[in-house]
N, C-alpha and C. Protein backbone atom coordinates (compact mmCIF):
# COMPACT_ATOMS: atom_id res chain seq x y z
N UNK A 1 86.60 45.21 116.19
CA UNK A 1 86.86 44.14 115.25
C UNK A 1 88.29 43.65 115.47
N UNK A 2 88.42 42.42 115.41
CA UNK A 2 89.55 42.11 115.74
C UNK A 2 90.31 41.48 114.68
N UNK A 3 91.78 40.81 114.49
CA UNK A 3 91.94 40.76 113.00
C UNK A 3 91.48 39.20 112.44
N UNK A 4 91.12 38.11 113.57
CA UNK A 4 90.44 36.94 112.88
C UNK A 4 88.96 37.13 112.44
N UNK A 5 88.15 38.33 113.21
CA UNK A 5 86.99 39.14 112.37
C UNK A 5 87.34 39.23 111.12
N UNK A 6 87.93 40.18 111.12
CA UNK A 6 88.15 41.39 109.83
C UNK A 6 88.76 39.51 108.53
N UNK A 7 89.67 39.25 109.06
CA UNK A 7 89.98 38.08 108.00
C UNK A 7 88.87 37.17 107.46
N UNK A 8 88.16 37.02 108.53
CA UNK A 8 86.93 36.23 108.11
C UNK A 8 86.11 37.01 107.16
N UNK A 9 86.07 38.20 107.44
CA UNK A 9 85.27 38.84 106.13
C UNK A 9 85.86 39.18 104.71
N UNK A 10 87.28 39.55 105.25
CA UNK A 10 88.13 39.60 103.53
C UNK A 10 88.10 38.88 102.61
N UNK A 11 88.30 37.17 103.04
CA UNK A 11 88.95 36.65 102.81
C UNK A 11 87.51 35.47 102.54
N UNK A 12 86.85 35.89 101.00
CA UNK A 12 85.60 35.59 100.63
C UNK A 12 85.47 35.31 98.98
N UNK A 13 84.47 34.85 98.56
CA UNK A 13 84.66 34.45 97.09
C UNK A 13 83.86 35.44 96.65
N UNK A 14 82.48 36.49 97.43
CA UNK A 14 81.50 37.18 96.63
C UNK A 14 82.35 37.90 96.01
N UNK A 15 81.24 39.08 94.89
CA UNK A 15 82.45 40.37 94.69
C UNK A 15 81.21 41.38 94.94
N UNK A 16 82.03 42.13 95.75
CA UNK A 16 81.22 43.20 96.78
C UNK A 16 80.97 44.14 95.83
N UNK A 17 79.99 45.36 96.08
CA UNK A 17 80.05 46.38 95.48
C UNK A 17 81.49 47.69 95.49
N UNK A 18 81.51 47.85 94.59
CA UNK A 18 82.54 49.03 94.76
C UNK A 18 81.54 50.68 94.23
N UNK A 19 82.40 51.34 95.35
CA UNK A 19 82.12 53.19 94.99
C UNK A 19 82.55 53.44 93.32
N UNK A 20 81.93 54.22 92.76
CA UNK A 20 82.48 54.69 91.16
C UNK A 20 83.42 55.69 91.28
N UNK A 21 84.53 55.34 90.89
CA UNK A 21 85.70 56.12 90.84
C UNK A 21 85.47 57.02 89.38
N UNK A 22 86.52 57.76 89.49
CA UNK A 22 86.88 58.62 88.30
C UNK A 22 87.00 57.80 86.91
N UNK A 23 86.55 58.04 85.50
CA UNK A 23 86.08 57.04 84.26
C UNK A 23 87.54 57.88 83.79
N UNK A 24 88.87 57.40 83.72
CA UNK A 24 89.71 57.67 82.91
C UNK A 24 89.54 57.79 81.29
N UNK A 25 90.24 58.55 80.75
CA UNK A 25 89.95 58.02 78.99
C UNK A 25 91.04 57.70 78.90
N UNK A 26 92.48 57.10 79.65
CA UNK A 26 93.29 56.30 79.15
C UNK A 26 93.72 55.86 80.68
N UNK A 27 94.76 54.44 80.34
CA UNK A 27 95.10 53.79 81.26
C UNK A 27 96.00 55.03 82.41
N UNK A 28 95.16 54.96 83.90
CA UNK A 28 95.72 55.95 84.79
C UNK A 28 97.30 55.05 85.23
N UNK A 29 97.90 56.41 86.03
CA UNK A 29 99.51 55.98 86.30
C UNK A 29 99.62 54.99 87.55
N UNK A 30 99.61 54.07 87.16
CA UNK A 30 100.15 52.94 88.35
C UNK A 30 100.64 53.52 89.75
N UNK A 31 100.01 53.53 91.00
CA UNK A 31 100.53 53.91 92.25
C UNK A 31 99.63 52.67 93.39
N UNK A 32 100.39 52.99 94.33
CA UNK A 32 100.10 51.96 95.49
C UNK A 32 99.47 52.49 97.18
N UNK A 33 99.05 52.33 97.38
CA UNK A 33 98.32 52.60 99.09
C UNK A 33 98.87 51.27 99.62
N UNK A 34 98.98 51.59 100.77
CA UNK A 34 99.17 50.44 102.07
C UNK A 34 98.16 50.91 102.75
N UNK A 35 97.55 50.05 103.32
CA UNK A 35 96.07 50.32 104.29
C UNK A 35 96.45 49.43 105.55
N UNK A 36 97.26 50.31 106.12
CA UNK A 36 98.08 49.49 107.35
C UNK A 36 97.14 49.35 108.53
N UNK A 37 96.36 48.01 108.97
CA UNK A 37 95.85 47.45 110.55
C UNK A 37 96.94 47.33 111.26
N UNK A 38 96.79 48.12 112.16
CA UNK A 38 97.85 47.73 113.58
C UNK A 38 96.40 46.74 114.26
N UNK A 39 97.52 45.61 114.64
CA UNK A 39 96.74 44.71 115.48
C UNK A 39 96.69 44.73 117.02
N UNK A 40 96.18 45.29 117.58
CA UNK A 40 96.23 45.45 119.35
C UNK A 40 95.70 43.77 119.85
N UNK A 41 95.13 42.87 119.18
CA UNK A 41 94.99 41.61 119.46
C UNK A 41 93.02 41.95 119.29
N UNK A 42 92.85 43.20 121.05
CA UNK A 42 91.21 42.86 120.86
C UNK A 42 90.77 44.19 119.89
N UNK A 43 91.44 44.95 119.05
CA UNK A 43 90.97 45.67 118.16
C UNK A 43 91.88 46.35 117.18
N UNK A 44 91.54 46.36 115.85
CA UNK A 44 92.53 46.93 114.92
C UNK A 44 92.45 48.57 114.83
N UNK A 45 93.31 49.34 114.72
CA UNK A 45 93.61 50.64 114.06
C UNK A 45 93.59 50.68 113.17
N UNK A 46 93.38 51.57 112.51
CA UNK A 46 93.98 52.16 110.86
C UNK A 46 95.13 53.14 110.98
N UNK A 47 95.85 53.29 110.53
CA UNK A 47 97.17 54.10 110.51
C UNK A 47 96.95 55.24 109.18
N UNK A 48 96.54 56.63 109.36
CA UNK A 48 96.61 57.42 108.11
C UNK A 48 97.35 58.31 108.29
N UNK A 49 97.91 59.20 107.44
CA UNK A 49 99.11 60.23 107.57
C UNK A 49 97.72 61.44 106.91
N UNK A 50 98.65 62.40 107.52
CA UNK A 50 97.97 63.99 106.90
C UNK A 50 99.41 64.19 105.94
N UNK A 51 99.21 64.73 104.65
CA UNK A 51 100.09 64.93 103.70
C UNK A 51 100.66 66.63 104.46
N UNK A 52 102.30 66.39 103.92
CA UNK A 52 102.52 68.06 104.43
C UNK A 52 102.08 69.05 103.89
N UNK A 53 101.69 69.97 104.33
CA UNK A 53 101.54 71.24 104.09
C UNK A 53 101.70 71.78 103.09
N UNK A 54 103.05 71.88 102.90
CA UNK A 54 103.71 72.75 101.82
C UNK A 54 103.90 71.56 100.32
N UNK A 55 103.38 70.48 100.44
CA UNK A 55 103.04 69.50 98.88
C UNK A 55 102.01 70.45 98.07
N UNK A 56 102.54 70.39 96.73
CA UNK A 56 101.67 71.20 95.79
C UNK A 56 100.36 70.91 95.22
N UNK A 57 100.50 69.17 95.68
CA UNK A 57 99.34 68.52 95.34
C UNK A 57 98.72 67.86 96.99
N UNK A 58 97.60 68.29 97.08
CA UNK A 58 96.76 67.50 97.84
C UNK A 58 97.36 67.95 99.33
N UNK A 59 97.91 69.29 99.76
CA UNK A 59 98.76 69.43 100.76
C UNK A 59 97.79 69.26 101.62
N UNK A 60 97.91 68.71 103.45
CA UNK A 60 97.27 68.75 104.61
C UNK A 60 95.99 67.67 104.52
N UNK A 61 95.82 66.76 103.37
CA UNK A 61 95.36 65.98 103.05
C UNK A 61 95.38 64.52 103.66
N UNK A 62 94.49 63.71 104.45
CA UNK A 62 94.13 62.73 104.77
C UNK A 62 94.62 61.18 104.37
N UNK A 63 95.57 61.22 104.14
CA UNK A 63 95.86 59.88 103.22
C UNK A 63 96.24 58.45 103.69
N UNK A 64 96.48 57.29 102.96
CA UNK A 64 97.36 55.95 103.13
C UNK A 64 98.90 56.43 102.73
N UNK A 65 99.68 55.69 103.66
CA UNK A 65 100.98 55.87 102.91
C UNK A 65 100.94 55.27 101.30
N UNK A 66 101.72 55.90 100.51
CA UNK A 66 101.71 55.41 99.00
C UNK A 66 102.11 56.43 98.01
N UNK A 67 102.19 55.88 97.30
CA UNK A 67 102.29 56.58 95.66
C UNK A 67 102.55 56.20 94.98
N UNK A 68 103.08 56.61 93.97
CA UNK A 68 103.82 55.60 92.53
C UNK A 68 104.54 54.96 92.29
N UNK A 69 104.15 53.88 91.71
CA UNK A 69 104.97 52.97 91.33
C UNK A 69 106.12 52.97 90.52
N UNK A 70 107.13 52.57 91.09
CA UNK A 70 108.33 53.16 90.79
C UNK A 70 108.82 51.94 89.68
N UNK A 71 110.26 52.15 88.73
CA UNK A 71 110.42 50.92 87.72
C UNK A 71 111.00 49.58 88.48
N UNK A 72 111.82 50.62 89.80
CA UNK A 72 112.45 49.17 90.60
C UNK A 72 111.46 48.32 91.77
N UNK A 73 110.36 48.77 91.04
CA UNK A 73 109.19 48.16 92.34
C UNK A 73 108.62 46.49 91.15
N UNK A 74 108.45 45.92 91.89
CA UNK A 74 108.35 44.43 91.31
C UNK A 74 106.73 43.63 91.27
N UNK A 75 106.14 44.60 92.07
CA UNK A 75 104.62 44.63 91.90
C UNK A 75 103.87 45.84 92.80
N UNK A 76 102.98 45.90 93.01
CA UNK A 76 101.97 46.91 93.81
C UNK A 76 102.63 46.79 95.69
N UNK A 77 102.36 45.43 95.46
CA UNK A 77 102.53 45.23 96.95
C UNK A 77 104.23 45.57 97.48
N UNK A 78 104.83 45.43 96.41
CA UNK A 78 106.58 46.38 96.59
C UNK A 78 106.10 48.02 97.18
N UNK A 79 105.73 48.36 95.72
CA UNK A 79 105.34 49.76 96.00
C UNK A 79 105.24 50.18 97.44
N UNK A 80 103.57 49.80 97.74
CA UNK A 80 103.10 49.94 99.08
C UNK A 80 104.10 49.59 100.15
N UNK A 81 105.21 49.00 100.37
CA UNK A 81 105.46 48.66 101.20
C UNK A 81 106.83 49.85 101.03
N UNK A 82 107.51 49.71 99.80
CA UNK A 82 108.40 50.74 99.90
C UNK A 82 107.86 52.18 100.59
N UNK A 83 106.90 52.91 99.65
CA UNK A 83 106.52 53.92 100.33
C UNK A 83 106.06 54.66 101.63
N UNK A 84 105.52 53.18 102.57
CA UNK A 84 105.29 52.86 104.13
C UNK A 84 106.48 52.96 104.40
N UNK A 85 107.45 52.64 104.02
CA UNK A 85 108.89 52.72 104.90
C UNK A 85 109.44 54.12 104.46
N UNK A 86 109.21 54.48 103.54
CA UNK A 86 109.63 56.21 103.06
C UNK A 86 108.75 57.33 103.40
N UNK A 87 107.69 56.94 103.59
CA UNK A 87 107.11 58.31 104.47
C UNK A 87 106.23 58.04 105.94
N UNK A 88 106.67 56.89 106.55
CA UNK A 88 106.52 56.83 107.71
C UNK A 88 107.54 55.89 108.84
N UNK A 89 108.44 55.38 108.03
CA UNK A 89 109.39 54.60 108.72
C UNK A 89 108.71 53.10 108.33
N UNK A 90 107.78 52.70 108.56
CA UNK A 90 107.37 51.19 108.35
C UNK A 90 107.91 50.44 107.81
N UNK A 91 108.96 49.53 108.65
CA UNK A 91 109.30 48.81 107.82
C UNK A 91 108.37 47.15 107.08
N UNK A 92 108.77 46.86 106.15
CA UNK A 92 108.70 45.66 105.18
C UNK A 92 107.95 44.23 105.95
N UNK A 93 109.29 44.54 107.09
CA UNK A 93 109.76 42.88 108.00
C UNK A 93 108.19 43.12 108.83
N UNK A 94 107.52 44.43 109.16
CA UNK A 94 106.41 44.65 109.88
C UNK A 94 105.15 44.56 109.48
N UNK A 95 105.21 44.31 108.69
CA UNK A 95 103.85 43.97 108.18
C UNK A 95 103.57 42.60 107.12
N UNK A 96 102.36 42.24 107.68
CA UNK A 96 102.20 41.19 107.04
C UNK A 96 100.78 41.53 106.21
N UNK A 97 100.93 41.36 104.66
CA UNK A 97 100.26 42.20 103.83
C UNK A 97 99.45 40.63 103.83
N UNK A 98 97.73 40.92 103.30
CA UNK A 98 96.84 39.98 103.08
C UNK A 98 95.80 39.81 102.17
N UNK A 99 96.24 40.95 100.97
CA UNK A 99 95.56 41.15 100.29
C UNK A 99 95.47 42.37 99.85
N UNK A 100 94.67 42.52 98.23
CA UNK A 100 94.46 44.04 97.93
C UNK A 100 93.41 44.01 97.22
N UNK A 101 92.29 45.27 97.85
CA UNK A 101 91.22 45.35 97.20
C UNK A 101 91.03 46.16 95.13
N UNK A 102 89.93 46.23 94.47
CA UNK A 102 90.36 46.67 93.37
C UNK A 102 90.80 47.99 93.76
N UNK A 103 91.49 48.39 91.91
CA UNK A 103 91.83 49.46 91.93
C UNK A 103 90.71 50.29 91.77
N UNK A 104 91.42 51.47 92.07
CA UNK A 104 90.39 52.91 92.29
C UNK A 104 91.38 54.09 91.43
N UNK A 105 90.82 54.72 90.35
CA UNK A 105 90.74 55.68 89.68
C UNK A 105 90.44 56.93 90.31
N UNK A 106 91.68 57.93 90.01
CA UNK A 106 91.69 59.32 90.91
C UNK A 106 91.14 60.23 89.29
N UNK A 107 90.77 61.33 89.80
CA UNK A 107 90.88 62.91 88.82
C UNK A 107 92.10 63.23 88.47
N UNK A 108 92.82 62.91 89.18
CA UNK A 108 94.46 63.32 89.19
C UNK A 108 95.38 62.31 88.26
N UNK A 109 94.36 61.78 87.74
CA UNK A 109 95.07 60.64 86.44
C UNK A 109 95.69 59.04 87.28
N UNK A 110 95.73 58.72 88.24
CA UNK A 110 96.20 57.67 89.04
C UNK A 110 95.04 56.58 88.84
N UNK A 111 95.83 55.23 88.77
CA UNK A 111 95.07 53.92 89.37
C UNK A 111 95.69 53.87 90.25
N UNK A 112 95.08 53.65 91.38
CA UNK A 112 95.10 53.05 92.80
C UNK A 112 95.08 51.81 93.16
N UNK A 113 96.35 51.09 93.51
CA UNK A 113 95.91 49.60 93.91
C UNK A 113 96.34 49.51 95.75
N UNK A 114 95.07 49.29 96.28
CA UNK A 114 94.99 49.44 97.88
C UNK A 114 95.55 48.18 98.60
N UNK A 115 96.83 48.50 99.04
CA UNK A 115 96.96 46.60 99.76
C UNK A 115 96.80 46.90 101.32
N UNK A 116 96.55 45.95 101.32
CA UNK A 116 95.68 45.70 103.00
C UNK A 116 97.12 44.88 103.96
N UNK A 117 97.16 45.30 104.45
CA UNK A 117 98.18 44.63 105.45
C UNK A 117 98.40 44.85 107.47
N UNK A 118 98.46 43.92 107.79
CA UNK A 118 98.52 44.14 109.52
C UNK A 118 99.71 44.42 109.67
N UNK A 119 100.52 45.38 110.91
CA UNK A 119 101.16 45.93 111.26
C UNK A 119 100.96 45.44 112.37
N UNK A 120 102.00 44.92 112.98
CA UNK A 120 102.46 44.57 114.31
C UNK A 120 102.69 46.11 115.45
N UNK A 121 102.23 45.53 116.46
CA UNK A 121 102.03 47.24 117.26
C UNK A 121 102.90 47.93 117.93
N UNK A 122 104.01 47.34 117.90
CA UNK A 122 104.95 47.95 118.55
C UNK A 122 105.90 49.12 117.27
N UNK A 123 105.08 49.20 116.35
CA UNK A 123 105.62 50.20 115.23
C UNK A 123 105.34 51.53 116.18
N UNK A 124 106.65 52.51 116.16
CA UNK A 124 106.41 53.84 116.07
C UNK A 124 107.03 54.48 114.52
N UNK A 125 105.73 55.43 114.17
CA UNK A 125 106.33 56.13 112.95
C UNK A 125 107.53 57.02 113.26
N UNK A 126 108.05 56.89 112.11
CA UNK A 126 109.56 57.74 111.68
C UNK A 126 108.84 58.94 110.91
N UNK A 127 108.59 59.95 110.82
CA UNK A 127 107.64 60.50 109.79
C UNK A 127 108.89 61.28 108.73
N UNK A 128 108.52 61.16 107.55
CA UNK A 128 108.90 62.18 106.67
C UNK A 128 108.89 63.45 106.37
N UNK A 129 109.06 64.28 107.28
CA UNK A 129 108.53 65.65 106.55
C UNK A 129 108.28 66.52 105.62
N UNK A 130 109.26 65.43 104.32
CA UNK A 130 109.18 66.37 102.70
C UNK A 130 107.80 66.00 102.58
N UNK A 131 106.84 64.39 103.39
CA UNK A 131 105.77 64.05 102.14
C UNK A 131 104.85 64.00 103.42
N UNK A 132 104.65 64.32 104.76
CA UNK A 132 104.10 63.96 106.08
C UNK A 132 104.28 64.66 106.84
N UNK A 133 103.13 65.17 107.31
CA UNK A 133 102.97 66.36 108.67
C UNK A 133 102.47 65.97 109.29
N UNK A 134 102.21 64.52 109.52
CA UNK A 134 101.61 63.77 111.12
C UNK A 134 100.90 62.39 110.44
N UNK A 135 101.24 61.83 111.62
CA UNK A 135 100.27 60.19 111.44
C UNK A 135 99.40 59.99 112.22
N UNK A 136 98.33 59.33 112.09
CA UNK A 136 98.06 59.20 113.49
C UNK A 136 97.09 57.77 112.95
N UNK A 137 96.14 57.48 114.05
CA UNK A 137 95.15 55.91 114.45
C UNK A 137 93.74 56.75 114.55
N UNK A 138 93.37 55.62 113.73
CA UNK A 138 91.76 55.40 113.93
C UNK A 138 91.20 54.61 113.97
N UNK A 139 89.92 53.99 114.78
CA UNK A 139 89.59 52.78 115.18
C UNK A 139 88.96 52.33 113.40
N UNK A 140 89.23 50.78 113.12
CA UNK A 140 88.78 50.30 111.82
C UNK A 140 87.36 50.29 111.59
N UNK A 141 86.76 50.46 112.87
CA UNK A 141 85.19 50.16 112.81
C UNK A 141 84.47 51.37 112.97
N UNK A 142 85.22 52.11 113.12
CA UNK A 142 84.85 53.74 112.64
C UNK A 142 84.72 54.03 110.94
N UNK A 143 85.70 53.89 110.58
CA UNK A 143 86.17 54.03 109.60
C UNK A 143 85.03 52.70 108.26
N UNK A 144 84.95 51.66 108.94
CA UNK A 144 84.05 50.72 108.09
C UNK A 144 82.02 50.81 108.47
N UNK A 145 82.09 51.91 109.43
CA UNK A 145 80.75 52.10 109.66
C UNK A 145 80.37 52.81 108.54
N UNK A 146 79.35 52.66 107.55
CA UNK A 146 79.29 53.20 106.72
C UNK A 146 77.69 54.31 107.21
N UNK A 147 77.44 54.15 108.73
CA UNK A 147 77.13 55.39 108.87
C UNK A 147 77.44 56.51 109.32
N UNK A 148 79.07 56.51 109.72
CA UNK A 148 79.87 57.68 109.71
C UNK A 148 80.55 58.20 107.73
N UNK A 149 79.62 57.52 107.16
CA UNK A 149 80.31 58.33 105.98
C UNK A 149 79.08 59.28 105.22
N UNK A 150 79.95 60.33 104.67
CA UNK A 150 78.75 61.05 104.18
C UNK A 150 78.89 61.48 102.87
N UNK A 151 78.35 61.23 102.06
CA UNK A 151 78.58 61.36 100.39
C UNK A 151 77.95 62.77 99.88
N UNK A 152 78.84 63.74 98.96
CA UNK A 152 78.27 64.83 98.58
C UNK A 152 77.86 64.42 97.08
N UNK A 153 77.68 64.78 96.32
CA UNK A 153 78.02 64.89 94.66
C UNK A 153 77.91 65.76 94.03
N UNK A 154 79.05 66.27 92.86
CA UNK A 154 79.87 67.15 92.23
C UNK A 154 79.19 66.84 90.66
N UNK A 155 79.58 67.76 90.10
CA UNK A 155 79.28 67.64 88.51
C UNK A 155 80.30 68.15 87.83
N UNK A 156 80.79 67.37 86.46
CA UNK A 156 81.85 67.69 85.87
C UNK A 156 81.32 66.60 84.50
N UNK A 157 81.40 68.01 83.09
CA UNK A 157 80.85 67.84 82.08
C UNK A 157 79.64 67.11 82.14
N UNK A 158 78.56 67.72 82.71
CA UNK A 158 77.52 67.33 82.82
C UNK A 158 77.03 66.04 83.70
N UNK A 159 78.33 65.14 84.27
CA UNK A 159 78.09 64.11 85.22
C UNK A 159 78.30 64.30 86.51
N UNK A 160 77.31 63.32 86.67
CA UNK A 160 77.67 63.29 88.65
C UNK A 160 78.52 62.16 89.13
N UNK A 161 79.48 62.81 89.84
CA UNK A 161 80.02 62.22 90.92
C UNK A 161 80.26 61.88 92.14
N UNK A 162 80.43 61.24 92.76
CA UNK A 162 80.52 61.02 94.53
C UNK A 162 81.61 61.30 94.63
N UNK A 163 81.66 62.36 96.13
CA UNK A 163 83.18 62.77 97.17
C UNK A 163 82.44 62.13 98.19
N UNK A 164 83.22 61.50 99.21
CA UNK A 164 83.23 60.85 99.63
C UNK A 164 84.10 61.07 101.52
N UNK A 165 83.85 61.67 102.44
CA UNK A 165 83.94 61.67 103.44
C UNK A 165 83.30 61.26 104.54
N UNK A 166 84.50 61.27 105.22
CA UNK A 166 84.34 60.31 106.65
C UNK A 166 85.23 61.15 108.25
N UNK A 167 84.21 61.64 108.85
CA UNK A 167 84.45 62.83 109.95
C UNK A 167 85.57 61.55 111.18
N UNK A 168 86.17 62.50 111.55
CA UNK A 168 87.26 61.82 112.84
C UNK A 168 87.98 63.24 113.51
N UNK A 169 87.08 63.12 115.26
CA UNK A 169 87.49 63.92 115.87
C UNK A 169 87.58 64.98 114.78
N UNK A 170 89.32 66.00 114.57
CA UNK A 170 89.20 67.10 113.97
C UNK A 170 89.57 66.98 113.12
N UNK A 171 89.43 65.55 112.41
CA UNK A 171 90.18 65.76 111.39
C UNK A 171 88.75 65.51 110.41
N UNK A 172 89.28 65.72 108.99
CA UNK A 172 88.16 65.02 107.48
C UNK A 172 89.13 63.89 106.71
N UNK A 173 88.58 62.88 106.71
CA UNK A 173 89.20 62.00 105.70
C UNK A 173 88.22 61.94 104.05
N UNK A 174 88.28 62.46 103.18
CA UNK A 174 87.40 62.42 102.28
C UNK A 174 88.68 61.92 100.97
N UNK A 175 87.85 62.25 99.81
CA UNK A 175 88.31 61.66 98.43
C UNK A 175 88.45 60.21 98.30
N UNK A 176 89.67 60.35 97.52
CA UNK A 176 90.18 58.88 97.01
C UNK A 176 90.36 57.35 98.49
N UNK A 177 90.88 58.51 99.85
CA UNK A 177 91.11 57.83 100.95
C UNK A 177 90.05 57.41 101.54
N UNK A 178 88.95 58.11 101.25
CA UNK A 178 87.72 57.47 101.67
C UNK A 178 86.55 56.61 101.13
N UNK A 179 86.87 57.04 99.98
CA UNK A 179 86.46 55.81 98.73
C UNK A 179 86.70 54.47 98.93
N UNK A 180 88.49 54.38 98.80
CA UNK A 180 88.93 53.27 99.24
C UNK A 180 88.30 52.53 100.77
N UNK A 181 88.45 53.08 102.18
CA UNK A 181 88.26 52.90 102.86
C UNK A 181 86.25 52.59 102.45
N UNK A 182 85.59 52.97 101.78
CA UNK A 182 84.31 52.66 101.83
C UNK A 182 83.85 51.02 100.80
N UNK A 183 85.01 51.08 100.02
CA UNK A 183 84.92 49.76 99.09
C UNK A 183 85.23 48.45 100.02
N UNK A 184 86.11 49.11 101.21
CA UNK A 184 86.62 48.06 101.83
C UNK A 184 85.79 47.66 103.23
N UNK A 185 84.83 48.96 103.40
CA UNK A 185 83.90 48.53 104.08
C UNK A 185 82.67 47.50 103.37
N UNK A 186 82.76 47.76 101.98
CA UNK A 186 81.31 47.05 101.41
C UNK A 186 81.99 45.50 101.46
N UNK A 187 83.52 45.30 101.24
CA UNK A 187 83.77 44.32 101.20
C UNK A 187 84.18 43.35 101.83
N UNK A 188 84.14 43.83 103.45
CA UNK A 188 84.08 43.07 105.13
C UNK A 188 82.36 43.05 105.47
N UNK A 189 81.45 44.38 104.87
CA UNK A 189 80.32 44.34 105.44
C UNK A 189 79.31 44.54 103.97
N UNK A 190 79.33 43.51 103.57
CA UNK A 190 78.26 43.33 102.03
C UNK A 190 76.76 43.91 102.56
C-alpha cells in the first residue's frame, strides 16, 4: 500500500466500524498514540516500539509511541508528536500528521486518541531507554490484514471482552495497540 492508497481510504465520509474498547464508568485520562507511516514511496511501514523492560506498567510490551497528555500540550496531536520525539527521537518537522482515528478506552483507565501521521524515511530512531527497549518496522498491510489478527475473549464481572492480537515474526502485538491498529484497518478496509 502506498501512501496515495492508504489516503484514498482515510480520507472518507462513511463511519467505519470500531472494536469495543473498555466501558469506563468515568471520563478516562487523556493520552495520545502517534501511528507513525514511514513512506518508502512504493510501500508504507508502521513504526512500533517494545516498551522497556523494567516499566512497571505494560513492560516489553508492543506499543505506538505516546502517552499522556500533558497541561503544556495544546491538543492530542501536540501530545503525539511530543512523545514521538521523547521516546524515539522523532522529530515534529518529520512528520506530517493526517488525521486521527476515534478514541479507544484502555482497563488501565486511559482514552486513547490515535493520530495517524507519515514519517519521512530517512528518520533513524534515537531510542529512550527509561520508556523503550527497541523500535522496529512492520509492513502496514500486515498489520491492516485483518486475517493476520486473532481475537481471544476474556470475562470480567460477568462480561465479555475482546484482546486483540496480531503475530509479527517474533514478536506479539496485542491489546490496546492492536485494537487501534484493527479500527484502522476497518477504516481503510470497510
Amino acid at each position: 500500500m502506498t501512501k496515495n492508497e492508504f489516503l484514498s481510504q482515510f480520507h472518507h465520509l462513511r463511519q467505519p466500524h470500531t472494536e469495543p474498547d473498555f466501558p469506563l464508568r468515568k471520563t478516562g485520562r487523556p493520552a495520545a498514540v502517534l501511528i507513525p507511516l514511514i513512506d518508502y514511496g512504493n510501500s508504507l511501514q508502521l513504526l512500533l516500539t517494545e516498551r522497556a523492560h523494567h516499566l512497571k506498567h505494560h513492560p516489553g510490551q508492543i506499543s505506538f509511541p505516546g502517552g499522556a497528555v500533558d497541561e503544556a500540550d495544546n491538543s492530542f496531536f501536540d501530545a503525539a508528536l511530543r512523545e514521538a520525539e521523547e521516546e524515539v527521537g522523532l522529530p515534529a518537522t518529520h512528520v506530517d500528521v493526517v488525521g486521527m482515528l476515534p478514541r479507544y478506552r484502555t482497563i488501565s483507565g486511559y482514552e486513547i486518541a490515535p493520530v495517524v501521521g507519515f514519517v519521512k524515511p530517512d528518520f533513524t530512531p534515537i531510542i529512550d531507554k527509561n520508556e523503550v527497549e527497541s523500535a522496529f518496522e512492520v509492513p502496514l498491510a500486515h498489520v491492516l490484514d485483518r486475517k493476520n489478527h486473532l481475537v481471544h475473549t476474556t470475562h470480567r464481572d460477568k462480561k465479555a471482552f475482546p484482546i486483540y492480537f496480531i503475530p509479527w515474526k517474533n514478536r506479539m502485538i496485542w491489546g490496546a495497540t492492536a485494537a487501534m491498529l484493527r479500527n484502522l484497518s476497518h477504516h481503510i478496509h470497510p
